[in-house]
C-alpha atoms as a PDB file:
ATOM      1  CA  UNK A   1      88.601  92.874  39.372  1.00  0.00           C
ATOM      2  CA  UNK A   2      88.945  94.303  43.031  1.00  0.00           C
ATOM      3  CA  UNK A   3      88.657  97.758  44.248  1.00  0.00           C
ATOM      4  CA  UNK A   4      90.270  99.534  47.236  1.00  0.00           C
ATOM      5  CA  UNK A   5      91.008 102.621  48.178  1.00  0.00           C
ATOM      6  CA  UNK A   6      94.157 104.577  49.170  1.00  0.00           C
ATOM      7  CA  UNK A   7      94.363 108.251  50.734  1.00  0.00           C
ATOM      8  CA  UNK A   8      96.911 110.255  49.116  1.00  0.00           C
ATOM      9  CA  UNK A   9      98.143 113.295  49.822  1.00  0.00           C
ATOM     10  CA  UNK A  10      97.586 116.130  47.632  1.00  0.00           C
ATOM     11  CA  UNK A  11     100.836 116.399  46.297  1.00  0.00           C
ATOM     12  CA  UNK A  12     100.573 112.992  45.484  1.00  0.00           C
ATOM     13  CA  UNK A  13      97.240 113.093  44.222  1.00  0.00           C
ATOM     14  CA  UNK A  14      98.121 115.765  41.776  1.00  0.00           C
ATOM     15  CA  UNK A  15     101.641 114.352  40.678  1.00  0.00           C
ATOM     16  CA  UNK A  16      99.494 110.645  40.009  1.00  0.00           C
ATOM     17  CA  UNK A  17      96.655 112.677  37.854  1.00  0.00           C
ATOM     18  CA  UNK A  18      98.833 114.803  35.774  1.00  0.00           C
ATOM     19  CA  UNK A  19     101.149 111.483  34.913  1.00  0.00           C
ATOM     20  CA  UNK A  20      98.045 109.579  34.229  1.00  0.00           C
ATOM     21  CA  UNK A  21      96.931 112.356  32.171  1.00  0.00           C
ATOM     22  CA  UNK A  22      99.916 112.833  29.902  1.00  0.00           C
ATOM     23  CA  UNK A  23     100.110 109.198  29.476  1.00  0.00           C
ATOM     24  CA  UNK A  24      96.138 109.017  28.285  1.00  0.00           C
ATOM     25  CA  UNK A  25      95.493 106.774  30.937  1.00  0.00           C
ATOM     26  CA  UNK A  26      93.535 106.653  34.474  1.00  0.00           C
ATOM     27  CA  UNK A  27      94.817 107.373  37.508  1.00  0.00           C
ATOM     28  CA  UNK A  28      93.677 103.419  38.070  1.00  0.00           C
ATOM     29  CA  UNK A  29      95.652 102.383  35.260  1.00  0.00           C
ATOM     30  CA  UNK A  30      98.569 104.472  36.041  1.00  0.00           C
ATOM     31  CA  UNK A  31      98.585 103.156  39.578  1.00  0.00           C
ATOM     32  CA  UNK A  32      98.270  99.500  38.538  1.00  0.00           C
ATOM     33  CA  UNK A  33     101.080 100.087  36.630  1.00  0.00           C
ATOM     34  CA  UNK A  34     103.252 101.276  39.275  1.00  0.00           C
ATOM     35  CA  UNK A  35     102.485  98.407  41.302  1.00  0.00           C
ATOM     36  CA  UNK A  36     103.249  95.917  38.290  1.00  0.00           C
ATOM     37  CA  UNK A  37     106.828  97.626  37.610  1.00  0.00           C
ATOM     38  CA  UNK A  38     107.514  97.401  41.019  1.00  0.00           C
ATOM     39  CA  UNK A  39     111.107  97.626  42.786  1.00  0.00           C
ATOM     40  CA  UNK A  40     113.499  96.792  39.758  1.00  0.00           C
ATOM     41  CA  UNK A  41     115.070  93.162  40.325  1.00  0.00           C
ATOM     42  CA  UNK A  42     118.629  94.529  39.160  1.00  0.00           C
ATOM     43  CA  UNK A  43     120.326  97.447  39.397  1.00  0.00           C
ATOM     44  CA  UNK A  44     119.599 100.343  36.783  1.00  0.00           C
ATOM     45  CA  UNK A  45     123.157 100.245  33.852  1.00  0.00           C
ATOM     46  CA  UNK A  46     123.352 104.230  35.441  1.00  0.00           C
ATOM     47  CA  UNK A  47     123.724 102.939  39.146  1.00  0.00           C
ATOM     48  CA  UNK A  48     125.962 100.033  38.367  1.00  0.00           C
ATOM     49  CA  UNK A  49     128.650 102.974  36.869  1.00  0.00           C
ATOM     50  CA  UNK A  50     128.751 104.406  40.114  1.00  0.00           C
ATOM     51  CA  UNK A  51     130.074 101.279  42.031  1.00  0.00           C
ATOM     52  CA  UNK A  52     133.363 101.864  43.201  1.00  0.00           C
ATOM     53  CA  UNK A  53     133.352 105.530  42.614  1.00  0.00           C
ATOM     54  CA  UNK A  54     133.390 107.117  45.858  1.00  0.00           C
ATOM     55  CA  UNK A  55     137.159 107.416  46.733  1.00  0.00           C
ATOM     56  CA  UNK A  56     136.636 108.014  50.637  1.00  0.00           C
ATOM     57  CA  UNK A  57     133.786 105.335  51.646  1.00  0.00           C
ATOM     58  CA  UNK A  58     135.198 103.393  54.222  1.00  0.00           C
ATOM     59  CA  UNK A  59     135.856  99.517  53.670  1.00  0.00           C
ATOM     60  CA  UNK A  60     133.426  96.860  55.484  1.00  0.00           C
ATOM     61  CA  UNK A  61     136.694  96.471  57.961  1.00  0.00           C
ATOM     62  CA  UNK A  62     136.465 100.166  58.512  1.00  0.00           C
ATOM     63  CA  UNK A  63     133.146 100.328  58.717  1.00  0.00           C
ATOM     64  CA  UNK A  64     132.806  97.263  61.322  1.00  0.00           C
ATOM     65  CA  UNK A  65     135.542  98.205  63.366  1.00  0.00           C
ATOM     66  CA  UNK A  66     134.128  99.638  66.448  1.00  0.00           C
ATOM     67  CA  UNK A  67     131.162  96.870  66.395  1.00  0.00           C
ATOM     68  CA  UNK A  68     130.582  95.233  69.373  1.00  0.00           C
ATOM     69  CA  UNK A  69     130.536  91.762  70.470  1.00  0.00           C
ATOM     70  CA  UNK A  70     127.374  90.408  68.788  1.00  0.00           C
ATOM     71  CA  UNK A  71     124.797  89.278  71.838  1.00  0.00           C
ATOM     72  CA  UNK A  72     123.670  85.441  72.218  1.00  0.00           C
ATOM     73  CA  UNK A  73     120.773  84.253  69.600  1.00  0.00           C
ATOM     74  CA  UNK A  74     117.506  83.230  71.155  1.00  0.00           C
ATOM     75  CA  UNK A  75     116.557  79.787  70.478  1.00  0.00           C
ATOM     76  CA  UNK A  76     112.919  80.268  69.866  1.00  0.00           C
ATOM     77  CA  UNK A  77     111.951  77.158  71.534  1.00  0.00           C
ATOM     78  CA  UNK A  78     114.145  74.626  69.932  1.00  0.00           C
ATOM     79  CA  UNK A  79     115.576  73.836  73.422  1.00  0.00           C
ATOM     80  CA  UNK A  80     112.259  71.948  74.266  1.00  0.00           C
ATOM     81  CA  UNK A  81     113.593  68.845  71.054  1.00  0.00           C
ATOM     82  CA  UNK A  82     114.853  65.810  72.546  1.00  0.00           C
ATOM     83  CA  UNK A  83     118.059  66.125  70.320  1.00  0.00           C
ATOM     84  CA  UNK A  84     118.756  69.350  72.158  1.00  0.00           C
ATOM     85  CA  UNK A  85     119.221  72.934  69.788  1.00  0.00           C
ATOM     86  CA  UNK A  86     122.915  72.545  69.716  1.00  0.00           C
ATOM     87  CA  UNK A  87     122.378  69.403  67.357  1.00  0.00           C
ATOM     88  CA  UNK A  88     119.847  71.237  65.148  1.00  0.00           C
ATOM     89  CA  UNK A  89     122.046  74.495  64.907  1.00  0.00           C
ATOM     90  CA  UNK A  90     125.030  72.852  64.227  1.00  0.00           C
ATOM     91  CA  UNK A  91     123.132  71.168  61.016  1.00  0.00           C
ATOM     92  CA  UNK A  92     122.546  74.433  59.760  1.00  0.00           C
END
């Protein structure tokens, strides 16, 4: 099993000690935990009630309206192929 250490705050400290503590568990434990949840891979049945419930947020139109013109992609080297990058990019 590996070790490491982190530097915490002491806010942070205190917030992971007392939840370790009420769950009867060490701050190790608690930690690992956290990391094993991780980010949630779908959204939570209390966020997905909100979609659509803002009346005023402006539409991806709206929002992209005063865009500018996008600036010309780098090729990253693909220039150098004998088949020349327009080839490859237009397979993609």
């Amino acid at each position: 099993m590996g070790q490491f250490t982190i530097y915490l705050d002491d806010q942070l400290e205190e917030r992971a000690r007392r939840e370790a503590r009420q769950q009867g568990i060490s701050v190790s434990k608690w930690i690992a935990n956290r990391i094993e949840a991780g980010p949630r891979k779908q959204w939570s049945p209390e966020a997905l009630a909100e979609l659509g419930t803002w009346k005023d947020f402006p539409s991806l139109e709206e929002i992209r309206k005063n865009d500018g013109e996008d600036l010309p992609r780098a090729l990253f080297g693909l220039e150098k192929f004998s088949i020349g990058a327009n080839a490859i990019l237009q397979t993609l």
